[in-house]
PDB file of N, CA and C in Angstrom:
ATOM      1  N   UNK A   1     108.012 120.329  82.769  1.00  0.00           N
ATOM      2  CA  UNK A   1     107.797 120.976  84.060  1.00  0.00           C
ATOM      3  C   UNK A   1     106.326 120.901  84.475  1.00  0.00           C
ATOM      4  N   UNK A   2     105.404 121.069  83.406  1.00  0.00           N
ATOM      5  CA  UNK A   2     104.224 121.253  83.627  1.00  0.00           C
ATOM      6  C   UNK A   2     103.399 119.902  83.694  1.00  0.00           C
ATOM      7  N   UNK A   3     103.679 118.863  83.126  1.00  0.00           N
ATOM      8  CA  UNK A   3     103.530 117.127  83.861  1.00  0.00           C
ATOM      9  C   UNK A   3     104.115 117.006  85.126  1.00  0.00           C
ATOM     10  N   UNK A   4     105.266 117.387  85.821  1.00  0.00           N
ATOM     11  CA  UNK A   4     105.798 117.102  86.830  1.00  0.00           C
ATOM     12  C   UNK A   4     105.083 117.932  88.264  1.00  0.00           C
ATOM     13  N   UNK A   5     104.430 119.378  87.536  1.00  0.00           N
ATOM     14  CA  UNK A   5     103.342 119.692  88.666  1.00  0.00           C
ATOM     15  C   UNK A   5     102.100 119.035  88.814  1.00  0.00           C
ATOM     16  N   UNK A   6     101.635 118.547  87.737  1.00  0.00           N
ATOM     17  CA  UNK A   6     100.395 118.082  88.000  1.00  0.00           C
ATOM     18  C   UNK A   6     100.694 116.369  88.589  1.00  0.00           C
ATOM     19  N   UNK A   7     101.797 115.624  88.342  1.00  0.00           N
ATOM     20  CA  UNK A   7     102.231 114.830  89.372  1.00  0.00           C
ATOM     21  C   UNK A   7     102.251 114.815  90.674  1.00  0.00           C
ATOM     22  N   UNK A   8     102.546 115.804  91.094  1.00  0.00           N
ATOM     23  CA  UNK A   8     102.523 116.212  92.860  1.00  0.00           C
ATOM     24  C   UNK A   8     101.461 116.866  93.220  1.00  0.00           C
ATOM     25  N   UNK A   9     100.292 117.269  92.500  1.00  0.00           N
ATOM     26  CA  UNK A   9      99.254 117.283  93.356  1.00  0.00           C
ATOM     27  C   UNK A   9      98.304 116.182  93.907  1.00  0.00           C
ATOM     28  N   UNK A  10      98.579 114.756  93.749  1.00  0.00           N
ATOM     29  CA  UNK A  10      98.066 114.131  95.052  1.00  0.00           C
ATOM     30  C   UNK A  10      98.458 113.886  95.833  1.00  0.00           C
ATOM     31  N   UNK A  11     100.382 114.219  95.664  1.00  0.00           N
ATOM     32  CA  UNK A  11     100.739 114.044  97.084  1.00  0.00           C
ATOM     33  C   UNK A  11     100.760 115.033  97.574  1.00  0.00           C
ATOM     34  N   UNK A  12     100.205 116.161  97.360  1.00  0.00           N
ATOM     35  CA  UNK A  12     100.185 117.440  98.150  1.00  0.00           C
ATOM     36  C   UNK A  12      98.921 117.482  98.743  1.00  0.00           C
ATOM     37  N   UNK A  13      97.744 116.967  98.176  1.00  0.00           N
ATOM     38  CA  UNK A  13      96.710 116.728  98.700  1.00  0.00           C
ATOM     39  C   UNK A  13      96.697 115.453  99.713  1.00  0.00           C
ATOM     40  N   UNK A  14      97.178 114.479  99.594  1.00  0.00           N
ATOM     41  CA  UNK A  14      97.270 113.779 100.625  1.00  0.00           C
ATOM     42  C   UNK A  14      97.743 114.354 102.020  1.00  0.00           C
ATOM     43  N   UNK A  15      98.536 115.081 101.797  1.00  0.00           N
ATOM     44  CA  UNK A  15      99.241 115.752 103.339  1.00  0.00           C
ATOM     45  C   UNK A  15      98.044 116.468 103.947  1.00  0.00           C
ATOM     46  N   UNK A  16      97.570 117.108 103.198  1.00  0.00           N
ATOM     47  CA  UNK A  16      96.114 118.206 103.602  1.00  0.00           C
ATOM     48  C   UNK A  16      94.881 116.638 104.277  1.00  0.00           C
ATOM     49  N   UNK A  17      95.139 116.037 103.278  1.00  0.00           N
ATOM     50  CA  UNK A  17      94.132 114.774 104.032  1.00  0.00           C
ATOM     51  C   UNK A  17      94.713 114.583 105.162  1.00  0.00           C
ATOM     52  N   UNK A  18      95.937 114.415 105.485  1.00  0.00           N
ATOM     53  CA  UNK A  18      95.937 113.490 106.847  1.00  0.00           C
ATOM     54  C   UNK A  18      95.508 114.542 108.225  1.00  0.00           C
ATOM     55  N   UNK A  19      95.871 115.784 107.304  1.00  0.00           N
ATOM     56  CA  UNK A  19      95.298 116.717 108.452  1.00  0.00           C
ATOM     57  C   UNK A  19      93.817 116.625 108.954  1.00  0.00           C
ATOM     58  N   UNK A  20      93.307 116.266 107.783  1.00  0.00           N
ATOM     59  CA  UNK A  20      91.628 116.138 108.101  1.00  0.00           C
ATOM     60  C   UNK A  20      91.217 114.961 108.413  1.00  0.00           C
ATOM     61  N   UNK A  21      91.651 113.622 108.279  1.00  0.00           N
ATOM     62  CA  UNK A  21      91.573 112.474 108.605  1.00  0.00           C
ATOM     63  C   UNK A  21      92.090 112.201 110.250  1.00  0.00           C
ATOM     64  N   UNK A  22      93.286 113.304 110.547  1.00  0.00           N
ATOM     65  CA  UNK A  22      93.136 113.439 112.066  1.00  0.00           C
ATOM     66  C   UNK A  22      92.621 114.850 112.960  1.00  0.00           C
ATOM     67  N   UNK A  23      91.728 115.012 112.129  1.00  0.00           N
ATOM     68  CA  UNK A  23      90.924 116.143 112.900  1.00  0.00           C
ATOM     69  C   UNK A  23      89.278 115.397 112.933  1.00  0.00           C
ATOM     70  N   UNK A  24      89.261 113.985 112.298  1.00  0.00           N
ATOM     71  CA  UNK A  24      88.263 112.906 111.953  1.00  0.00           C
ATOM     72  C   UNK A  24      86.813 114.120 110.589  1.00  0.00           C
ATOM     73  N   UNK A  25      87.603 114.656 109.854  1.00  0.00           N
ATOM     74  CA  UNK A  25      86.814 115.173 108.751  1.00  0.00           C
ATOM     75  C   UNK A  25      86.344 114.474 107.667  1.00  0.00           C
ATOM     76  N   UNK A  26      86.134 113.308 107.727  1.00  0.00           N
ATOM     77  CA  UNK A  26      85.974 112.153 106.839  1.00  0.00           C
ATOM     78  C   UNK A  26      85.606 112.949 105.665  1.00  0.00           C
ATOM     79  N   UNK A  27      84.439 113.662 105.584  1.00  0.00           N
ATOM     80  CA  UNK A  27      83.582 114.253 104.581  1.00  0.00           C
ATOM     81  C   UNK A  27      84.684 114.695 103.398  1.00  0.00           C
ATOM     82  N   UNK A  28      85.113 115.646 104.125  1.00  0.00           N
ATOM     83  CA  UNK A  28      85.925 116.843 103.248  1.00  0.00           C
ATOM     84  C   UNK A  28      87.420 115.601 102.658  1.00  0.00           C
ATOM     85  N   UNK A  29      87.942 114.358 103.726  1.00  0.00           N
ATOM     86  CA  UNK A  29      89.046 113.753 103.306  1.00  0.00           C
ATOM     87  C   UNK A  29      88.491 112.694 102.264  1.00  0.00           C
ATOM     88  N   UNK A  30      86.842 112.313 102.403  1.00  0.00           N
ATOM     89  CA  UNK A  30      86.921 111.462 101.252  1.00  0.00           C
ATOM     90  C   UNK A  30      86.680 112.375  99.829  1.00  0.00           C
ATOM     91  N   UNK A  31      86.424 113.792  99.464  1.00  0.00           N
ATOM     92  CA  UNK A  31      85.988 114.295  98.634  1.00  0.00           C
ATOM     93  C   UNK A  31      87.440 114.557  97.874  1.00  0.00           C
ATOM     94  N   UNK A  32      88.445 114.442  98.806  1.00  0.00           N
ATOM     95  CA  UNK A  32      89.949 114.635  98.602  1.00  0.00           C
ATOM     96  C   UNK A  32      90.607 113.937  97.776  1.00  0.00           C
ATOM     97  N   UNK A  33      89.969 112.667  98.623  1.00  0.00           N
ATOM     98  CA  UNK A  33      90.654 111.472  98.105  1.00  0.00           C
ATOM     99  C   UNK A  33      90.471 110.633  96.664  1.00  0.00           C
ATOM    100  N   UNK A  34      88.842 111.481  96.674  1.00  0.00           N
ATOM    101  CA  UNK A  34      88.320 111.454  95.123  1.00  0.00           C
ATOM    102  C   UNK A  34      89.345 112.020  94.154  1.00  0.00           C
ATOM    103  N   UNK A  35      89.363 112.900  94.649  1.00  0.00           N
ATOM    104  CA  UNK A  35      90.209 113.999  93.355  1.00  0.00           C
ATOM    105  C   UNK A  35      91.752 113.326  93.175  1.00  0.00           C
ATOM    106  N   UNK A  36      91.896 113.107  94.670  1.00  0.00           N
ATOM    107  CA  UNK A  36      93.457 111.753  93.875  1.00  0.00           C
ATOM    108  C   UNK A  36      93.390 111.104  92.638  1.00  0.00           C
ATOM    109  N   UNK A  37      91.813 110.103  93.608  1.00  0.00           N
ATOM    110  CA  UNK A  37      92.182 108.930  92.759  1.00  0.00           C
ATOM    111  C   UNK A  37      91.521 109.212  90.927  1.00  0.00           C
ATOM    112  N   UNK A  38      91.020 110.129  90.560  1.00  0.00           N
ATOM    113  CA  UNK A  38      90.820 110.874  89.548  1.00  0.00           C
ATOM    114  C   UNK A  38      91.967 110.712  89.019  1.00  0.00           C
ATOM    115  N   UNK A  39      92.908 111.634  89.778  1.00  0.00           N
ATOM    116  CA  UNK A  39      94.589 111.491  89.416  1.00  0.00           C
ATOM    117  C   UNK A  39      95.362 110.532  89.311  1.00  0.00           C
ATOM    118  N   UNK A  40      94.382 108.957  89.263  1.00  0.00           N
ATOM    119  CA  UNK A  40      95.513 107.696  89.421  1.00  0.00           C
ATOM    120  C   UNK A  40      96.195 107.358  90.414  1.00  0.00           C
ATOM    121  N   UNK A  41      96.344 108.175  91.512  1.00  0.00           N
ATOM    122  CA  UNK A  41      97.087 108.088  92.985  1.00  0.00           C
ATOM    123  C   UNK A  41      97.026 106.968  93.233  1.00  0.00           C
ATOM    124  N   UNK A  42      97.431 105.716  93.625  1.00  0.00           N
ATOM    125  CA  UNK A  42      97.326 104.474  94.074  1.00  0.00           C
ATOM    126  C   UNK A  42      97.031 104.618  95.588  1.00  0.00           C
ATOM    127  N   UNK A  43      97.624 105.635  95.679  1.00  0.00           N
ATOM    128  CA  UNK A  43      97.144 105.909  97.979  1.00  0.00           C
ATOM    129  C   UNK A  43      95.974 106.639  97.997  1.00  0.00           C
ATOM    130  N   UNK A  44      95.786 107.505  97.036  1.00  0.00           N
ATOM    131  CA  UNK A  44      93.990 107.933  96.963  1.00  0.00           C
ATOM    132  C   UNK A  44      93.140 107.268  97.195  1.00  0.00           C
ATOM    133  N   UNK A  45      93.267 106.156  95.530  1.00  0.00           N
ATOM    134  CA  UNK A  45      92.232 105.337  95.499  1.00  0.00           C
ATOM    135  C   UNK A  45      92.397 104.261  96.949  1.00  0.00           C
ATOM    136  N   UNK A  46      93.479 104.069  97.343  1.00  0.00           N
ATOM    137  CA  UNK A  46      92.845 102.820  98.448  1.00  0.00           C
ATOM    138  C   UNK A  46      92.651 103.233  99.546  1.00  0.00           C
ATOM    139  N   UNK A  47      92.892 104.871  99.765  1.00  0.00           N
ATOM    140  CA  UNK A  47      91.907 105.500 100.908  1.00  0.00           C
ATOM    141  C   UNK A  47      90.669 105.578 100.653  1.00  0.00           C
ATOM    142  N   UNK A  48      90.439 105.995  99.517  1.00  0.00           N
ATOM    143  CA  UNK A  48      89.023 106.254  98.653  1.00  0.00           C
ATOM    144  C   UNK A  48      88.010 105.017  99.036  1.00  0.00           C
ATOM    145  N   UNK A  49      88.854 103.863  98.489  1.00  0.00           N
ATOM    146  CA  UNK A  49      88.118 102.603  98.353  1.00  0.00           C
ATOM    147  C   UNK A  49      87.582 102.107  99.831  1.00  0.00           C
ATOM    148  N   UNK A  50      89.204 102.393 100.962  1.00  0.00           N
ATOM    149  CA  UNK A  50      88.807 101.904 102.077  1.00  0.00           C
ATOM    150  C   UNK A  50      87.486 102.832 102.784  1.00  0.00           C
ATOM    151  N   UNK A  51      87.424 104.285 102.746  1.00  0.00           N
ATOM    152  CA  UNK A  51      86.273 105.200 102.952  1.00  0.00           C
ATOM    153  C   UNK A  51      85.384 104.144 102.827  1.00  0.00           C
ATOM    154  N   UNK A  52      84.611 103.799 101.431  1.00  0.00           N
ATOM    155  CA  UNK A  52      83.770 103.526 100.953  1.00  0.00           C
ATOM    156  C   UNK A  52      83.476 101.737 102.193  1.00  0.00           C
ATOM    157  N   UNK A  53      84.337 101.223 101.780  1.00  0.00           N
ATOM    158  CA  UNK A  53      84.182 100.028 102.433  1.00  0.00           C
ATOM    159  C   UNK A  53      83.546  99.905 104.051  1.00  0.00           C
ATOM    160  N   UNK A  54      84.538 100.683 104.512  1.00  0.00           N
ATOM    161  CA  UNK A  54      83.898 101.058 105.859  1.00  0.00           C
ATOM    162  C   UNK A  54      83.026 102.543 106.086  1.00  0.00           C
ATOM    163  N   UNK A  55      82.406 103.127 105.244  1.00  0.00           N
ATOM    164  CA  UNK A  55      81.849 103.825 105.512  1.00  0.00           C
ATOM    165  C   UNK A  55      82.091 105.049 105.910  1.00  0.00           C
ATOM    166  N   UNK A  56      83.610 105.522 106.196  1.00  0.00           N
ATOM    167  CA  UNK A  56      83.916 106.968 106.900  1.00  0.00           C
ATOM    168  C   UNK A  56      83.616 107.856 105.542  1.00  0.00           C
ATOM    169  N   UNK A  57      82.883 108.686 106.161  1.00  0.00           N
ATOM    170  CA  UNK A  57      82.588 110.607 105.339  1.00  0.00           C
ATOM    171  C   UNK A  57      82.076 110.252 104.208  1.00  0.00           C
ATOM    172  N   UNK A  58      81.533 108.978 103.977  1.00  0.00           N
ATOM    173  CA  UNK A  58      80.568 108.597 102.759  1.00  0.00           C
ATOM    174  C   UNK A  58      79.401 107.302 103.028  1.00  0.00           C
ATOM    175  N   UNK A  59      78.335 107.218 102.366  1.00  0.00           N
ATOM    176  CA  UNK A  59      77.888 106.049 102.471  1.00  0.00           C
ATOM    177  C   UNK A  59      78.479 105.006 102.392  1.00  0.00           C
ATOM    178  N   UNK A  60      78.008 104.021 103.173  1.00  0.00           N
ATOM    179  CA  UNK A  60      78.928 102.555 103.376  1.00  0.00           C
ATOM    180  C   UNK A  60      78.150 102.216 102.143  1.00  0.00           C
ATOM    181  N   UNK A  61      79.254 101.404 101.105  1.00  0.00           N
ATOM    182  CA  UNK A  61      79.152 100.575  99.796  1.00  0.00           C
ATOM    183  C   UNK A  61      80.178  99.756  99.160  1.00  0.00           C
ATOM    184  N   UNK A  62      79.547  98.435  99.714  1.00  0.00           N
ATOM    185  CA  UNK A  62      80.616  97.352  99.494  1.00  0.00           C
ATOM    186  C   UNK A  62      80.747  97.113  97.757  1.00  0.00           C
ATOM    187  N   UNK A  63      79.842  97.665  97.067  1.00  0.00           N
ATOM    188  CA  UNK A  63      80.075  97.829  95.438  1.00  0.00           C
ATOM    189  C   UNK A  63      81.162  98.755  95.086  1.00  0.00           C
ATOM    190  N   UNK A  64      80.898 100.000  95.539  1.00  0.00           N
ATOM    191  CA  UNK A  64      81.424 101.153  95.297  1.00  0.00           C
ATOM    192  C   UNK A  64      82.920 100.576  95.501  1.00  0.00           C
ATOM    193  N   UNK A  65      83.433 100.622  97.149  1.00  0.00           N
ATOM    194  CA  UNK A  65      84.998  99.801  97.249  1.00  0.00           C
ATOM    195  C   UNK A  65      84.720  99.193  96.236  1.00  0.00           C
ATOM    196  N   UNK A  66      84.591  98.012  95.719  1.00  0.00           N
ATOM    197  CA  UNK A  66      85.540  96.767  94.711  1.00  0.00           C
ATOM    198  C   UNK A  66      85.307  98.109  93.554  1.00  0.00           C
ATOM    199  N   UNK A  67      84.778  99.108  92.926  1.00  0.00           N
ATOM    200  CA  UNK A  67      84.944  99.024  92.243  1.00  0.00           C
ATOM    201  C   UNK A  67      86.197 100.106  92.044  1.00  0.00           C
ATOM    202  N   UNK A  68      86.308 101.153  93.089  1.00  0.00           N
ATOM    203  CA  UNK A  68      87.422 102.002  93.359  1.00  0.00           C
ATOM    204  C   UNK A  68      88.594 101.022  93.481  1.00  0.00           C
ATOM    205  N   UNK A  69      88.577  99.712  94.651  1.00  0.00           N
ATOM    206  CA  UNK A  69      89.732  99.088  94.830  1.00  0.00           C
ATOM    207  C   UNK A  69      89.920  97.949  93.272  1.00  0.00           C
ATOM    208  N   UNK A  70      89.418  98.308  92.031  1.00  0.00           N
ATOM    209  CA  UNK A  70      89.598  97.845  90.883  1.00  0.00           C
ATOM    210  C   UNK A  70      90.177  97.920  90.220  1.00  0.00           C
ATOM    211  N   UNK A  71      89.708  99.577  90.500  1.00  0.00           N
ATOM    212  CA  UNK A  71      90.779 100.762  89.552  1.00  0.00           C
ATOM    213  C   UNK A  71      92.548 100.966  89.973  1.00  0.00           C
ATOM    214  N   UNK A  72      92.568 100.699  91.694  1.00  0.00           N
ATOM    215  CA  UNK A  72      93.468 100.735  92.253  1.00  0.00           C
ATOM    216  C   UNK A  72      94.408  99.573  92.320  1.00  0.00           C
ATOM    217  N   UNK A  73      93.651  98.510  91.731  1.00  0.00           N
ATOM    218  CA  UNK A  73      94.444  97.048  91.673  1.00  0.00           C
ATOM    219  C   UNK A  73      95.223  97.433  89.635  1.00  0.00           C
ATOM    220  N   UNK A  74      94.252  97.945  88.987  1.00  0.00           N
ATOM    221  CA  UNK A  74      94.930  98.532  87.696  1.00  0.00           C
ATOM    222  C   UNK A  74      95.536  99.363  87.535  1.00  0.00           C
ATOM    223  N   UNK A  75      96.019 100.110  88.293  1.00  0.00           N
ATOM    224  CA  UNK A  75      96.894 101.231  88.613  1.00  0.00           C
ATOM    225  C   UNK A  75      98.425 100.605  89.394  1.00  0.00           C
ATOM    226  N   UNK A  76      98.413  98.953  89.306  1.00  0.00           N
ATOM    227  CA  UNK A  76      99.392  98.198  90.188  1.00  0.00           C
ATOM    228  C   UNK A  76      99.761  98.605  91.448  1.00  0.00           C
ATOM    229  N   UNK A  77      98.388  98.935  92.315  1.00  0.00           N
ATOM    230  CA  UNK A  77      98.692  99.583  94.142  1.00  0.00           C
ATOM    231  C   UNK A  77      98.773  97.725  94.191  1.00  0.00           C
ATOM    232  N   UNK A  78      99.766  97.169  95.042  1.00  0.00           N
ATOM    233  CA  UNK A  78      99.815  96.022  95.753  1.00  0.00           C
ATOM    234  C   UNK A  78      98.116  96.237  96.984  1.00  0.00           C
ATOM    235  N   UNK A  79      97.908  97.224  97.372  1.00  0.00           N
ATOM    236  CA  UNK A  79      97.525  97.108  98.498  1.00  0.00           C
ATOM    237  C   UNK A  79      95.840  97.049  98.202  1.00  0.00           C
ATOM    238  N   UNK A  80      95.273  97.337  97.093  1.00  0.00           N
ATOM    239  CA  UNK A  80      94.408  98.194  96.123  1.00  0.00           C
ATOM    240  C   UNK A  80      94.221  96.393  95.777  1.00  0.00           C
ATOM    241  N   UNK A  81      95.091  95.746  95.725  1.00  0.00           N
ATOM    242  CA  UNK A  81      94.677  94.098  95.080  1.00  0.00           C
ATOM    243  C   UNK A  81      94.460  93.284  96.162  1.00  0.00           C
ATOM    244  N   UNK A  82      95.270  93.725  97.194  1.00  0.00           N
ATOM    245  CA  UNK A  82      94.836  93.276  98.176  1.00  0.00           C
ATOM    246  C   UNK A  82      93.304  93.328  98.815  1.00  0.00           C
ATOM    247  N   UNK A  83      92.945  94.610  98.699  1.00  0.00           N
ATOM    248  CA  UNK A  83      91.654  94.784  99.175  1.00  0.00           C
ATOM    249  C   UNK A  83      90.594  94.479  98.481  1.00  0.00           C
ATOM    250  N   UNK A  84      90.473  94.282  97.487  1.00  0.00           N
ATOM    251  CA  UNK A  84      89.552  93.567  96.145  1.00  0.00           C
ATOM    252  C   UNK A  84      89.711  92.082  96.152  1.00  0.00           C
ATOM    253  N   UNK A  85      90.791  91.592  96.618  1.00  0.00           N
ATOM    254  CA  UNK A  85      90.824  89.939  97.218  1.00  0.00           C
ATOM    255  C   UNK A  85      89.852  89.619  98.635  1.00  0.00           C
ATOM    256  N   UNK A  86      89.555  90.753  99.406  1.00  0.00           N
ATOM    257  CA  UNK A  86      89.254  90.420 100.589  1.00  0.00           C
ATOM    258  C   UNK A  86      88.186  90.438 100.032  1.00  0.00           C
ATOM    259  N   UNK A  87      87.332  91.363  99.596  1.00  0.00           N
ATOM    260  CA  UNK A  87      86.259  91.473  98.775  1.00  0.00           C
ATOM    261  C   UNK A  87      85.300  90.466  98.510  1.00  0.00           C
ATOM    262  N   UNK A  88      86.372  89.608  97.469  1.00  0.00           N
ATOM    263  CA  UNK A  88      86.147  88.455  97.031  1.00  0.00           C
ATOM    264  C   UNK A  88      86.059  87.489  97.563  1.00  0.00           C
ATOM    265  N   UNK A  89      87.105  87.542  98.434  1.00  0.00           N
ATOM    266  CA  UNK A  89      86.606  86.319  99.383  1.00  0.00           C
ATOM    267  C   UNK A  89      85.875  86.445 100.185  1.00  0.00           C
ATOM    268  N   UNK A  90      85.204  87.607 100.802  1.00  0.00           N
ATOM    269  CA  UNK A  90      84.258  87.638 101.710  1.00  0.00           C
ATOM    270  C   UNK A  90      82.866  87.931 101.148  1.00  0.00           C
ATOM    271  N   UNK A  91      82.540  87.847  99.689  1.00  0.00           N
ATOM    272  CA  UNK A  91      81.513  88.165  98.749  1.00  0.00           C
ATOM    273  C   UNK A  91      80.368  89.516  99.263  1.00  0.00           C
ATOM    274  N   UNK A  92      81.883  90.416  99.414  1.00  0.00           N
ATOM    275  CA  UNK A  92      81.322  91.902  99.788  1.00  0.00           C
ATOM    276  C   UNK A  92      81.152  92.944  98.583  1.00  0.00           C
ATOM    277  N   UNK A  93      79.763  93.333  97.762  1.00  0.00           N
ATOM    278  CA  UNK A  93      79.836  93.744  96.664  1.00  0.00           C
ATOM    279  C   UNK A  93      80.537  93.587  95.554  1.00  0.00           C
ATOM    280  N   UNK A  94      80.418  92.081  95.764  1.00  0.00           N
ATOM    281  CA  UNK A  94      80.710  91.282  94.428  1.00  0.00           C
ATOM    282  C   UNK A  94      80.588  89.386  94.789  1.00  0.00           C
ATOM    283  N   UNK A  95      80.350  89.036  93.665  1.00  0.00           N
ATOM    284  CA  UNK A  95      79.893  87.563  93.946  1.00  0.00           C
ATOM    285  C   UNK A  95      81.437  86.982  94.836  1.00  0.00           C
ATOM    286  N   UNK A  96      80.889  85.669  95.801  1.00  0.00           N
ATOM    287  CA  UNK A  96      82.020  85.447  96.325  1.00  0.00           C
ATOM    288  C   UNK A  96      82.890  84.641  95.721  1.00  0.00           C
ATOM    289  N   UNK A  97      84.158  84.719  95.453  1.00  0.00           N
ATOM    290  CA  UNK A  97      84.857  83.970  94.232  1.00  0.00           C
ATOM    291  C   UNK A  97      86.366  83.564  95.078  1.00  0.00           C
ATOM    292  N   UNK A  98      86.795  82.656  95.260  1.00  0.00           N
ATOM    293  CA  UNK A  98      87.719  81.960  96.150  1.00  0.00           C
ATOM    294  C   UNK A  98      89.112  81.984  94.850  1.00  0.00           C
ATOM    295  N   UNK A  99      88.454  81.478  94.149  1.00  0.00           N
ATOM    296  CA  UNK A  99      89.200  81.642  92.653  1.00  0.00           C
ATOM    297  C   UNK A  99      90.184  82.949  92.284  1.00  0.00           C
ATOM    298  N   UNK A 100      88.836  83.947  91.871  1.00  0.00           N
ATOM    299  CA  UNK A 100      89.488  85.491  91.800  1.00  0.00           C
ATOM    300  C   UNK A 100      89.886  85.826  93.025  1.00  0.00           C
ATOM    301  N   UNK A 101      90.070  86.096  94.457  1.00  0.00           N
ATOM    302  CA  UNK A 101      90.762  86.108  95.422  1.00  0.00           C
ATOM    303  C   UNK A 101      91.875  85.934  95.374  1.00  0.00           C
ATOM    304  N   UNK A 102      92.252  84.856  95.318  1.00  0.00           N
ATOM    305  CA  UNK A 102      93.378  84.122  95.255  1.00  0.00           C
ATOM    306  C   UNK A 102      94.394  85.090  93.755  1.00  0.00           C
ATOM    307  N   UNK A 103      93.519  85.203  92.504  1.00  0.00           N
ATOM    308  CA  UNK A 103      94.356  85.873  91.531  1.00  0.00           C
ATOM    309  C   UNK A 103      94.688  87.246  92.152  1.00  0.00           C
ATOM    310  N   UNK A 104      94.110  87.917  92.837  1.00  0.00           N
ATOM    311  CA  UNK A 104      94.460  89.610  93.391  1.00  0.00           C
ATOM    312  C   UNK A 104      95.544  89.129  94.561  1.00  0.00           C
ATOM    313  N   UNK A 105      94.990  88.298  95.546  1.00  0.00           N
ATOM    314  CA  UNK A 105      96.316  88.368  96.211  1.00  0.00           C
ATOM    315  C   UNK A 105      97.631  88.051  95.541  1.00  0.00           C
ATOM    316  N   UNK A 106      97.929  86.909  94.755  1.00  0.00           N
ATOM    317  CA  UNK A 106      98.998  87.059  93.996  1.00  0.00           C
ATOM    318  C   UNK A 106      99.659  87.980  93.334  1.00  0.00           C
ATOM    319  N   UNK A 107      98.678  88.818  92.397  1.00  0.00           N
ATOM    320  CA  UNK A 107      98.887  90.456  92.187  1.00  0.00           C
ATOM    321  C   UNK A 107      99.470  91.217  92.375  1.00  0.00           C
ATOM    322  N   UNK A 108      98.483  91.050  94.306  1.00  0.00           N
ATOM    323  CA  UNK A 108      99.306  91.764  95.414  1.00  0.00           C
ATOM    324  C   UNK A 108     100.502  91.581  95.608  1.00  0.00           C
ATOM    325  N   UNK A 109     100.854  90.329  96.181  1.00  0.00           N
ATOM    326  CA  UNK A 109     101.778  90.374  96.333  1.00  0.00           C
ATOM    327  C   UNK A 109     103.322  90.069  95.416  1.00  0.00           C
ATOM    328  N   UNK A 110     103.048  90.087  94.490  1.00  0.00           N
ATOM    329  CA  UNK A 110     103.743  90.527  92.983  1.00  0.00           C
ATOM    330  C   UNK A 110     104.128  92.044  93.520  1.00  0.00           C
ATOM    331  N   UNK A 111     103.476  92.812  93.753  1.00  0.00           N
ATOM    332  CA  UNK A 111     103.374  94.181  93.358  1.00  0.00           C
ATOM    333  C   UNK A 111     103.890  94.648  94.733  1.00  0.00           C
ATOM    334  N   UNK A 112     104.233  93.661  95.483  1.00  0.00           N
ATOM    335  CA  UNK A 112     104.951  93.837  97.101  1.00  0.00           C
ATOM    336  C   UNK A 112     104.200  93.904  98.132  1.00  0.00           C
ATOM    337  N   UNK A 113     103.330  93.560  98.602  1.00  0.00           N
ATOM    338  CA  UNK A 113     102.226  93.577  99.738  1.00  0.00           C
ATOM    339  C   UNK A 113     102.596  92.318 100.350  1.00  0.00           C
ATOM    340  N   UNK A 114     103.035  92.584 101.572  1.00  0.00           N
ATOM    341  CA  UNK A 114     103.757  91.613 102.349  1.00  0.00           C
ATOM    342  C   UNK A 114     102.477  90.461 102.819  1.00  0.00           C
ATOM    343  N   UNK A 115     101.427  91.663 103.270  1.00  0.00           N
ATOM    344  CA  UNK A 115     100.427  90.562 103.755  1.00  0.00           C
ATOM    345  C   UNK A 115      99.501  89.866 102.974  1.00  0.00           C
ATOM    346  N   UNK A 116      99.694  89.818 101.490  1.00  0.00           N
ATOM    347  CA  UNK A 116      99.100  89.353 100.360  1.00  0.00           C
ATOM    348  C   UNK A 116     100.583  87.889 100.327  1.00  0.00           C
ATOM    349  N   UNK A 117     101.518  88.122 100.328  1.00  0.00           N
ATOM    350  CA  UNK A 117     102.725  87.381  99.956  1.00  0.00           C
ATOM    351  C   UNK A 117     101.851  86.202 101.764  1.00  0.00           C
ATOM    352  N   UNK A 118     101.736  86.807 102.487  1.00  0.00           N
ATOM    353  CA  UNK A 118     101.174  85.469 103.962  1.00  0.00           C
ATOM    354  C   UNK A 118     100.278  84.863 103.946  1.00  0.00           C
ATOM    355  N   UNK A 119      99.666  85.934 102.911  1.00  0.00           N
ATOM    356  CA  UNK A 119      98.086  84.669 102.674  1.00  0.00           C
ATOM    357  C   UNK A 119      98.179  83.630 101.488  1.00  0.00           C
ATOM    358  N   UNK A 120      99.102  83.489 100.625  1.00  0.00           N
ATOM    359  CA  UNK A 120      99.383  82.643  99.964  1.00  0.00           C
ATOM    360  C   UNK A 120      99.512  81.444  99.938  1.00  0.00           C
ATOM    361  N   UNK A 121      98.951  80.036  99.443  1.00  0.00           N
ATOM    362  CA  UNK A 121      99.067  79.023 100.010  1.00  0.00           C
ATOM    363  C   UNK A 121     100.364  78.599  99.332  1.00  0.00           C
TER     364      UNK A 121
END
C-alpha cells in the first residue's frame, strides 16, 4: 500500500503543475517538476528537461536539458530520447554527434514516439 502511495505522487503533482504552468508560474512548476523527476516520473523529467532547454522558471541550460533528458531517456520516456537526439544533433550542450542522434531516436521510437519513428531514415 505504502509503494503504491508514493507511486502517485508525481502524478498528483503533475495536476498541481498544470495548474501553474497555466497560470504561466514557471518558477514554482519547474521546482515541481524537480521533485518528479527525483521520483523517476518520465513526464517530470521531460518537463524538467524541456524547462531547462528553453529556459521557462529556470536558467536557460542546454547542458543541464541533455543531462535531465538522459536520465529521462534511462527511465525508457520515448519522448526524453527523443529530446537528447535533438540535442545531439543540433550540438546543444553536448558535442554534435549525428551518430548518437540517430541511436536516441531509434530508442525513441522503440519506446513509441511517433515522431522519433518519422525521423528515421
Amino acid at each position: 500500500m505504502k509503494a503504491d502511495a508514493c507511486e502517485s505522487v508525481p502524478y498528483l503533482a503533475e495536476s498541481e503543475i498544470k495548474i501553474l504552468v497555466g497560470a504561466r508560474d514557471y518558477a514554482k512548476a519547474a521546482k515541481l517538476y524537480d521533485k518528479t523527476c527525483e521520483l523517476k516520473s518520465p513526464i517530470g523529467c521531460a518537463f524538467l528537461g524541456a524547462f531547462y532547454r528553453d529556459g521557462r522558471g529556470v536558467a536557460q541550460s542546454y547542458e543541464k536539458a541533455a543531462e535531465i533528458f538522459t536520465k529521462t531517456c534511462e527511465i525508457d520516456s520515448g519522448n526524453g530520447c527523443y529530446d537528447l537526439a535533438e540535442l545531439h544533433e543540433g550540438g546543444l550542450g553536448v558535442g554534435q554527434d549525428i551518430k548518437t542522434a540517430m541511436k536516441y531516436l531509434d530508442k525513441a521510437c522503440e519506446l513509441g514516439d511517433l515522431k522519433a519513428c518519422d525521423r528515421r531514415p
